[in-house]
N, C-alpha and C. Protein backbone atom coordinates (compact mmCIF):
# COMPACT_ATOMS: atom_id res chain seq x y z
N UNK A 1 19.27 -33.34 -16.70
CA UNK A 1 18.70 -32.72 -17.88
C UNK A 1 17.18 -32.87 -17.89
N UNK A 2 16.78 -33.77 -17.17
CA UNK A 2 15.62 -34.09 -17.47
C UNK A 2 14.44 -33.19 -16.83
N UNK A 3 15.45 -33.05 -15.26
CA UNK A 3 14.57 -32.05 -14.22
C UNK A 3 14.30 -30.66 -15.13
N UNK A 4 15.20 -30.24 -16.06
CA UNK A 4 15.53 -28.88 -16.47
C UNK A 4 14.08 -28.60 -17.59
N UNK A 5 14.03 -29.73 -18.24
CA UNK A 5 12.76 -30.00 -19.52
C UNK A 5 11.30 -29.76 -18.07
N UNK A 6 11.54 -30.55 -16.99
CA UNK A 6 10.39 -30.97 -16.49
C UNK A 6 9.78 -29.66 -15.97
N UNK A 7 11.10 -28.42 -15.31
CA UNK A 7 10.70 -27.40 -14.65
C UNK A 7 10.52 -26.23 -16.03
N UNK A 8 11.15 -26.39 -16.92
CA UNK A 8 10.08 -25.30 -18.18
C UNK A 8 9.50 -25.65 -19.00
N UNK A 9 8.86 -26.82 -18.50
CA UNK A 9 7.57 -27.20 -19.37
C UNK A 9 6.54 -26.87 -18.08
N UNK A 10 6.79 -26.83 -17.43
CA UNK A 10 5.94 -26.91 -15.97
C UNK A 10 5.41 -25.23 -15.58
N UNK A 11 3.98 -25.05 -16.15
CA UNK A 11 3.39 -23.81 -15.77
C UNK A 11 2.74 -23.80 -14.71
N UNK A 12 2.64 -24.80 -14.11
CA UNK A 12 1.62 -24.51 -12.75
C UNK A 12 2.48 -23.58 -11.72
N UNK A 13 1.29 -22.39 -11.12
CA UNK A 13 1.86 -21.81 -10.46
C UNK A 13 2.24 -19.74 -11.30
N UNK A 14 2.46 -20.44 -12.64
CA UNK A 14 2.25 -19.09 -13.33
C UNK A 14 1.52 -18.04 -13.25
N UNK A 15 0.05 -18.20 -13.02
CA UNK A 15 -0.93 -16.99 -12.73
C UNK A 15 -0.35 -16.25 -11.62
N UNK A 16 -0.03 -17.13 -10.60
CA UNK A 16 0.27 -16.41 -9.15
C UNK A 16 1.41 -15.75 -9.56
N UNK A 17 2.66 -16.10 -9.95
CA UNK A 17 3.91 -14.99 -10.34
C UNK A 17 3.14 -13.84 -10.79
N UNK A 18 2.41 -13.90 -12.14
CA UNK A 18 1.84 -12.89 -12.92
C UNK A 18 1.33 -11.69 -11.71
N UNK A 19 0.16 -12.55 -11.29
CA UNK A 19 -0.43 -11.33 -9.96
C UNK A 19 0.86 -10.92 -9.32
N UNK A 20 1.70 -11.40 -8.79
CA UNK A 20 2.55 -11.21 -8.03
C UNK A 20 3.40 -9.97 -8.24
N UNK A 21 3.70 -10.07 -9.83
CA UNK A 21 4.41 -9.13 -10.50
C UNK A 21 3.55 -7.93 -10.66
N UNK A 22 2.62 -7.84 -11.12
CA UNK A 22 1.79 -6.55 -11.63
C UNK A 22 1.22 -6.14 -9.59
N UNK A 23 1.61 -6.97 -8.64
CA UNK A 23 1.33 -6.52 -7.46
C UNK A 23 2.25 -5.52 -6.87
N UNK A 24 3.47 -6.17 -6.94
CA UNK A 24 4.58 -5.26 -6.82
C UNK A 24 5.22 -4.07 -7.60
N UNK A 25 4.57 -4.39 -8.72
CA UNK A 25 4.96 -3.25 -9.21
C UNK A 25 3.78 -1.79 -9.68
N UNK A 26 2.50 -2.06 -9.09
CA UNK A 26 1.73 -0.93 -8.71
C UNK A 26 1.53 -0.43 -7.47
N UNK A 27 2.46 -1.41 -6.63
CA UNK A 27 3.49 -0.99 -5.25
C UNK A 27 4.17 0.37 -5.34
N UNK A 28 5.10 -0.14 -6.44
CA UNK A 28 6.33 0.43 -6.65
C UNK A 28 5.70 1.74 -7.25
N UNK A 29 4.63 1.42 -8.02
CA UNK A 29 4.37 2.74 -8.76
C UNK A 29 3.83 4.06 -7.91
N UNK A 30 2.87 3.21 -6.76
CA UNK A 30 2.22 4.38 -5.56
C UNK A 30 3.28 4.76 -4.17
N UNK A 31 4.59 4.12 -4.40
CA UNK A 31 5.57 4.40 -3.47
C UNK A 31 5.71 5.55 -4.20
N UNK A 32 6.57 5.42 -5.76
CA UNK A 32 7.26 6.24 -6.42
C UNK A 32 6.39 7.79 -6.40
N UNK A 33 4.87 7.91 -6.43
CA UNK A 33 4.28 8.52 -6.35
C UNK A 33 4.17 9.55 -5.14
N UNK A 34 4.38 8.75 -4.42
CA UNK A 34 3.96 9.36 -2.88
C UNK A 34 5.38 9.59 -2.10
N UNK A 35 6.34 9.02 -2.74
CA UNK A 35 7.50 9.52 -2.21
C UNK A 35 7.85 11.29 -1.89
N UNK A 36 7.63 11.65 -2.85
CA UNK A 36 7.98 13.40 -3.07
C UNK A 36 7.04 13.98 -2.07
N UNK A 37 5.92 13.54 -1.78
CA UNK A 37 4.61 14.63 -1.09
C UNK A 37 5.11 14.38 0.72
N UNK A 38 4.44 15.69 1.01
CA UNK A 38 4.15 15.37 2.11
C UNK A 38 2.99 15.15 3.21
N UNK A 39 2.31 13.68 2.41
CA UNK A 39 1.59 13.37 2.55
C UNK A 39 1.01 12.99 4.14
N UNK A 40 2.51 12.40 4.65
CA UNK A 40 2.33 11.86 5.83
C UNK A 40 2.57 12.42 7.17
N UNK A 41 3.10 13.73 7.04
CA UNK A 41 2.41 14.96 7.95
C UNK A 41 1.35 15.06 8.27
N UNK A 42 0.49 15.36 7.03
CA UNK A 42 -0.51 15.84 7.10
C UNK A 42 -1.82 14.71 7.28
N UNK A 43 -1.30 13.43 6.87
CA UNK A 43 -2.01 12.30 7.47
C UNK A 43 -1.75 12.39 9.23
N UNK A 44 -0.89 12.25 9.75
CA UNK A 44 -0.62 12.39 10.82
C UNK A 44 -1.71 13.41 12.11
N UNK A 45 -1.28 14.81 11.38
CA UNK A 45 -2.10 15.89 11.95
C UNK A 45 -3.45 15.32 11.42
N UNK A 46 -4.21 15.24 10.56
CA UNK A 46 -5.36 14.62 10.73
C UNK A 46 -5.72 13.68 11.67
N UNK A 47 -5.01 12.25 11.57
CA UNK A 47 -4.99 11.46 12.64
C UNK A 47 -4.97 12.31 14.23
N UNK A 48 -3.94 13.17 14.74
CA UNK A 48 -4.19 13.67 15.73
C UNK A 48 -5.36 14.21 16.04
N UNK A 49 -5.92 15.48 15.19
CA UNK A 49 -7.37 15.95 15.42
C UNK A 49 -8.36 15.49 15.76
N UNK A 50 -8.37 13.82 15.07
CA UNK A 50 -9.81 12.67 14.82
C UNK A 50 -9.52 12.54 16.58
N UNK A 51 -8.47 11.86 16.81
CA UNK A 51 -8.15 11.55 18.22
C UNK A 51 -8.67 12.18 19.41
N UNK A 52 -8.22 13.38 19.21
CA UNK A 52 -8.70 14.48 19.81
C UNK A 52 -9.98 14.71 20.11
N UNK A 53 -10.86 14.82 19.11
CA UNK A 53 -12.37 14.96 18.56
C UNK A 53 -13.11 14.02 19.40
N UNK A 54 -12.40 12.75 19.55
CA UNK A 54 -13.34 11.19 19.80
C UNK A 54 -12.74 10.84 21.24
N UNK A 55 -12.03 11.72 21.92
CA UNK A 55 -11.54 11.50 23.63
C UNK A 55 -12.21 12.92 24.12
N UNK A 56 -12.15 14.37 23.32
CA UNK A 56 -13.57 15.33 24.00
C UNK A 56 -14.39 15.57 22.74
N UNK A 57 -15.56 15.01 22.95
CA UNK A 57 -16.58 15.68 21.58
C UNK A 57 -16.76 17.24 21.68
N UNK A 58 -17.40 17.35 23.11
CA UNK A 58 -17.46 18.44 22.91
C UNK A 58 -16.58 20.16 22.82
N UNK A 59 -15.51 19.46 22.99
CA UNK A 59 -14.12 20.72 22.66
C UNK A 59 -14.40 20.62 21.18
N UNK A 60 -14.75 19.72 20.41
CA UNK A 60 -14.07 20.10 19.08
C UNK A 60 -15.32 20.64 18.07
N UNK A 61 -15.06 21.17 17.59
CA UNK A 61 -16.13 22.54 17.15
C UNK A 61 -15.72 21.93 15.44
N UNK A 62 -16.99 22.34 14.59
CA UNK A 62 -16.91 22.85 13.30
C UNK A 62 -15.64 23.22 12.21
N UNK A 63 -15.01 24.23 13.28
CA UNK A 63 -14.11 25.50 12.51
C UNK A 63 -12.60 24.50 12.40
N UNK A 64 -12.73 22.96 12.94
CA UNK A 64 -11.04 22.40 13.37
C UNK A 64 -11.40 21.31 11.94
């Protein structure tokens, strides 16, 4: 009984849950967000182009 008083009287450590919580769950909020798009195609094809661009400079023109 005694441990039980000692561990909810016992806040040390609280701030970090707090961050912890509002961490995961503006996680959850930019998953939930970004779930529907198709974001990561088109991250992708960007990523390819940059690639592209920075192995021939001079192939890659303006107009890409």
């Amino acid at each position: 009984m005694k441990f039980f008083k000692i561990l909810l009287g016992n806040e040390r450590g609280q701030g970090l849950m707090e961050y912890t919580l509002i961490v995961f769950l503006v996680a959850l909020g930019f998953w939930a967000g970004m779930k529907g798009t198709d974001i990561g195609p088109e991250l992708a094809n960007s990523w390819t182009k940059t690639i592209e661009c920075v192995s021939a400079p001079f192939s890659c023109g303006s107009e890409t």
